[in-house]
Protein backbone atom coordinates (compact mmCIF):
# COMPACT_ATOMS: atom_id res chain seq x y z
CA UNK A 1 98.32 101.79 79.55
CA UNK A 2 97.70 101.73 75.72
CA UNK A 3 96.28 98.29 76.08
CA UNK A 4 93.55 99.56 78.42
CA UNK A 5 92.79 102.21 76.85
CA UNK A 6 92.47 100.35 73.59
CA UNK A 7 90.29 98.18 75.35
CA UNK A 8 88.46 100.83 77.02
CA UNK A 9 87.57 102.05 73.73
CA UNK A 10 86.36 99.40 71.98
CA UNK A 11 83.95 98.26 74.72
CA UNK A 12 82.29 101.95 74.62
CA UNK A 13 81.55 101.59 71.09
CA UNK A 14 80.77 97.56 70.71
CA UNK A 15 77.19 98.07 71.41
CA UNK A 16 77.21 100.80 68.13
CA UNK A 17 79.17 99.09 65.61
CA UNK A 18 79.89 95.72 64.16
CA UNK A 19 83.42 94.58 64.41
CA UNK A 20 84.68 92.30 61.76
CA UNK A 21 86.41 88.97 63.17
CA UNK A 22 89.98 90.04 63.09
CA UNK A 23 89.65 93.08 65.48
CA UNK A 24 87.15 91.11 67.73
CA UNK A 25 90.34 88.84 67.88
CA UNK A 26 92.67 91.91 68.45
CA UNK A 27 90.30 92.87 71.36
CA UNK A 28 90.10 89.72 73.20
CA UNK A 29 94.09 89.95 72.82
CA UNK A 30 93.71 93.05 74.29
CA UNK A 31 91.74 92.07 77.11
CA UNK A 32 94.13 89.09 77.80
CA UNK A 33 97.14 90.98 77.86
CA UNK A 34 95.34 94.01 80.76
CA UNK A 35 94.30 91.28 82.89
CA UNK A 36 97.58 89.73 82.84
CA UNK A 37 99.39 92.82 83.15
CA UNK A 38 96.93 93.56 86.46
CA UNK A 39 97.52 90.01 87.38
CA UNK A 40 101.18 90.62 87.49
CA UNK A 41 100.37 94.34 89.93
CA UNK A 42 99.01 92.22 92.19
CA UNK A 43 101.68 89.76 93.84
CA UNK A 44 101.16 87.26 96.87
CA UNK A 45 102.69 88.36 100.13
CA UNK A 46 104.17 85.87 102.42
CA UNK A 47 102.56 86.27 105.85
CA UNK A 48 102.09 84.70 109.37
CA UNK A 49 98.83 85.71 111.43
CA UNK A 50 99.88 83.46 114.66
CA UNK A 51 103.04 85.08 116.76
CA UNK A 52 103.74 84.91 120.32
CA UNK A 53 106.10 86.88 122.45
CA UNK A 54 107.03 87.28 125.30
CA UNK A 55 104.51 89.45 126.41
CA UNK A 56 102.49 86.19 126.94
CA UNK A 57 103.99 82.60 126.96
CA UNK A 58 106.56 83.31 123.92
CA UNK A 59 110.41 82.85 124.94
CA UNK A 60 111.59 86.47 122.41
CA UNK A 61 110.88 89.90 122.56
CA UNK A 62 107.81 91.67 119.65
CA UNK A 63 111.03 93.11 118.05
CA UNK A 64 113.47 89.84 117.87
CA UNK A 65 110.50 88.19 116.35
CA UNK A 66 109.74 90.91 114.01
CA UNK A 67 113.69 90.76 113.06
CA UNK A 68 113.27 87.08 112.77
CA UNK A 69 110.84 87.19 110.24
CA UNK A 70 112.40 90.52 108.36
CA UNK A 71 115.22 88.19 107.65
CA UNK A 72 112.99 85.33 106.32
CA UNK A 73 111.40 88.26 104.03
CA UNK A 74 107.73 87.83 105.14
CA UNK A 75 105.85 90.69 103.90
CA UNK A 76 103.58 90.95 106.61
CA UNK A 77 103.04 89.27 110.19
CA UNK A 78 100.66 89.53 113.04
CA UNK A 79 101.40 89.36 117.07
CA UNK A 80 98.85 87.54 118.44
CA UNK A 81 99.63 86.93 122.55
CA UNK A 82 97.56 84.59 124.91
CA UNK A 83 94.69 87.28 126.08
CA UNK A 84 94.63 85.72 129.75
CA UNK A 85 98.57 86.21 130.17
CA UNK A 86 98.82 89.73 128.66
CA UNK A 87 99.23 92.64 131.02
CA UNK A 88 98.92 96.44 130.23
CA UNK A 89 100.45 98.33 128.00
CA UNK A 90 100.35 94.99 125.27
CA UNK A 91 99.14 97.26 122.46
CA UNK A 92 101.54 99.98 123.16
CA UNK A 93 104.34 97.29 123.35
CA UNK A 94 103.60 95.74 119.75
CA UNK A 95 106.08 97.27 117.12
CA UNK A 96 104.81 98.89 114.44
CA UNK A 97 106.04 98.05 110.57
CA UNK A 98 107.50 99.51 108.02
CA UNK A 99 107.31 99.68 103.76
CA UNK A 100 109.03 96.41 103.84
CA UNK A 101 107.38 94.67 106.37
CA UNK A 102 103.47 94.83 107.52
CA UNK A 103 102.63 94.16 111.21
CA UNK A 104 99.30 93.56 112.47
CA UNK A 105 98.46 93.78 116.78
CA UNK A 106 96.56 91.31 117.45
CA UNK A 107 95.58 88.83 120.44
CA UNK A 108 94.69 84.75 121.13
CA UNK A 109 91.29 84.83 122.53
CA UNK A 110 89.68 82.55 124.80
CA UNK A 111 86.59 81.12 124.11
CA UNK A 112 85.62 79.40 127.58
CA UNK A 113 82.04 78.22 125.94
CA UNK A 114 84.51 75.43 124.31
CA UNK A 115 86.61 74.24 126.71
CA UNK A 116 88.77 77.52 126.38
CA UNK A 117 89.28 76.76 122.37
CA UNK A 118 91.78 79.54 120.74
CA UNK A 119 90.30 82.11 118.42
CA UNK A 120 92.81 84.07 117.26
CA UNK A 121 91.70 88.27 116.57
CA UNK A 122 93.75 90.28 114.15
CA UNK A 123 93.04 93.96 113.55
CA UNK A 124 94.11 95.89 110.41
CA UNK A 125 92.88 99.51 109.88
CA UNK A 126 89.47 99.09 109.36
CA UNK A 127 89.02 95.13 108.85
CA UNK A 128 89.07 92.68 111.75
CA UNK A 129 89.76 89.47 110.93
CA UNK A 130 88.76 86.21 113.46
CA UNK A 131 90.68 82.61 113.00
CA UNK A 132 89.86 79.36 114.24
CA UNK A 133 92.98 78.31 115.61
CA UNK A 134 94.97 74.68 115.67
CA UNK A 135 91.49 72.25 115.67
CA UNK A 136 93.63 69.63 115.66
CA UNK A 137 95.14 70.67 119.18
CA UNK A 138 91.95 69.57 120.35
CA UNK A 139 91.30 66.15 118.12
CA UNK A 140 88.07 67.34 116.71
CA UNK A 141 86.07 65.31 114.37
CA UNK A 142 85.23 67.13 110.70
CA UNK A 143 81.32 67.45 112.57
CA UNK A 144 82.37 68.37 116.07
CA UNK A 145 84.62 71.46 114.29
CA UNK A 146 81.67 72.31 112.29
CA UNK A 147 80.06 72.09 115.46
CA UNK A 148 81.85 74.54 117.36
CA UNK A 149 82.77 76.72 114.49
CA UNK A 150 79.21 77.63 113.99
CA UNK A 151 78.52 77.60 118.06
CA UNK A 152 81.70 80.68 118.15
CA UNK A 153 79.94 82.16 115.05
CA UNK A 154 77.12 83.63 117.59
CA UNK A 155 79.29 85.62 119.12
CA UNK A 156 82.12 86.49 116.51
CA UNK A 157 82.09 85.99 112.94
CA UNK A 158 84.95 83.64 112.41
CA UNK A 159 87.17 84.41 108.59
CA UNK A 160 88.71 81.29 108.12
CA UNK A 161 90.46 77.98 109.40
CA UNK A 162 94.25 77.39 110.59
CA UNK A 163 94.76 73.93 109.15
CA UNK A 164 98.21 73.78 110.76
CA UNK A 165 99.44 73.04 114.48
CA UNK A 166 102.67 75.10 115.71
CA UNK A 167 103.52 74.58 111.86
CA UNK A 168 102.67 70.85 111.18
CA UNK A 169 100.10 70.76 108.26
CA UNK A 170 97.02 68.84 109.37
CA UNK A 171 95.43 67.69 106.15
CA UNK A 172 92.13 65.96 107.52
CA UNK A 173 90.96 70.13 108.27
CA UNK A 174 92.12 71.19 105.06
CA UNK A 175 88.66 69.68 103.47
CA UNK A 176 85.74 71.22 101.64
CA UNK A 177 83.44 69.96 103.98
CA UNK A 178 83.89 73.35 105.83
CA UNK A 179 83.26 76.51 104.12
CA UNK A 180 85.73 78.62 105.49
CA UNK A 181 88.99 79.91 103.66
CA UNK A 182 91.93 77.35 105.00
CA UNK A 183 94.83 79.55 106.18
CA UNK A 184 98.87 77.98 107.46
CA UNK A 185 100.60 79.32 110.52
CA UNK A 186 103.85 78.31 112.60
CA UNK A 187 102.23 79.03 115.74
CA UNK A 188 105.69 80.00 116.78
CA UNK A 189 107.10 80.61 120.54
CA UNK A 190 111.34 80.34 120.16
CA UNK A 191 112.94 81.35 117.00
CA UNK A 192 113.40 77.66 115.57
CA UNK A 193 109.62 77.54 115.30
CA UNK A 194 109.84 80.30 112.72
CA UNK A 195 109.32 80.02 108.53
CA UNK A 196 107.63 76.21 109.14
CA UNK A 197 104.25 77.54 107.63
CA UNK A 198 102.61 80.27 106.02
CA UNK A 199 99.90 82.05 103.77
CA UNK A 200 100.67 83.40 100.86
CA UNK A 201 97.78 86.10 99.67
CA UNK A 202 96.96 87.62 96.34
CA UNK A 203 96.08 91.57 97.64
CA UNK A 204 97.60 94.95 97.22
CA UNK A 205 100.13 95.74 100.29
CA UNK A 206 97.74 97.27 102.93
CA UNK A 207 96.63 96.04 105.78
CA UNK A 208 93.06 95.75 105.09
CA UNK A 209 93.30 94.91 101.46
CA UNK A 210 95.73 91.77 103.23
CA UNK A 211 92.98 90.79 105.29
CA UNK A 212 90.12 91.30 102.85
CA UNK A 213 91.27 88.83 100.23
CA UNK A 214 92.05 86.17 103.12
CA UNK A 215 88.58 86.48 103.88
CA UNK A 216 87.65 86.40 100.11
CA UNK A 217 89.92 82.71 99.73
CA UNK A 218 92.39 84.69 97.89
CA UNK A 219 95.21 82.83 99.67
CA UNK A 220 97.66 79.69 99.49
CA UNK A 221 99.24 77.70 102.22
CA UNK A 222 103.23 77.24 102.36
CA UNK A 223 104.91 74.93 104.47
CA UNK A 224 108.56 73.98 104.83
């Protein structure tokens, strides 16, 4: 705290006064030590934003998988179940989290313009963040994604770009040619499918603040 305010302090009165070279030195120090001290408030969480259950075509229960991943200390995960094999109550069925451990409900959409490509849907509070899931399940060229990425983007904005499938890191997706944040998932179904990949995002623990930064490209990949 004295360090910002220091800092704080000098900045209000820069514009007044003339600072001799040793305490412009001392306030660049200053403002290197506050942003690494605010560097260090903000950590990366270890999520996955591609679950299913079975509640659609997954072989475990929302709560085994949430266990699953409690034990592999994720910080945050998101259910997302085939839409088309979902029956009522889904929602209602999804666990909620806990201090330790974020959950977000979410779904697999269908997007039958594309041959039924996967799109996944994950909601946080007020954000609502859309993936384009496993391209590689489908063998699409580097133009035929961009294709089809901007083709969904008429009906739903899409965030960013799973560049894994069911946890294998595809590399040829993971390229700057498309302008969307590149995000890792294990796609998982049993529990041996769980902890093969993951993001990893710089953000305050909330739910929107989470999906917010993976929109910004404040995220890493992890794989196993």
């Amino acid at each position: 705290m004295l360090l910002r305010e220091l800092h704080q302090r000098i900045q209000r009165h820069e514009r007044s006064f003339h600072f001799p070279l040793a305490l412009v030195i001392m306030r660049s120090t200053f403002a290197d030590s506050w942003a690494l001290d605010r560097k260090a408030l903000v950590p990366y969480l270890k999520g996955n934003l591609h679950i299913h259950t079975n509640l659609s075509d997954g072989a475990l229960a929302p709560k085994e998988m949430l266990e699953i991943y409690r034990n592999l200390e994720y910080d945050f995960i998101a259910f997302t179940d085939h839409d088309f094999l979902i029956k009522p109550p889904y929602w209602e069925r999804l666990p909620d989290g806990d201090e330790h451990l974020i959950v977000f409900k979410g779904i697999e959409l269908e997007y039958p313009p594309l041959n039924y490509q996967h799109i996944g849907k994950i909601l946080g509070d007020q954000e609502t963040l859309f993936i384009f899931n496993h391209p590689n399940l489908y063998r699409l060229s580097i133009p035929e994604l961009k294709q089809q990425i901007a083709l969904v983007a008429q009906d739903m904005p899409i965030h960013c770009l799973e560049v894994t499938d069911k946890g294998i890191y595809t590399p040829m997706y993971d390229s700057p040619e498309i302008l969307l944040p590149k995000i890792a998932t294990d796609d998982a179904h049993t529990s041996d499918q769980c902890g093969w990949a993951w993001i990893e995002v710089e953000s305050a623990k909330g739910r929107d603040a989470i999906l917010q930064a993976i929109k910004k490209g404040n995220c890493r990949i992890g794989l196993k």
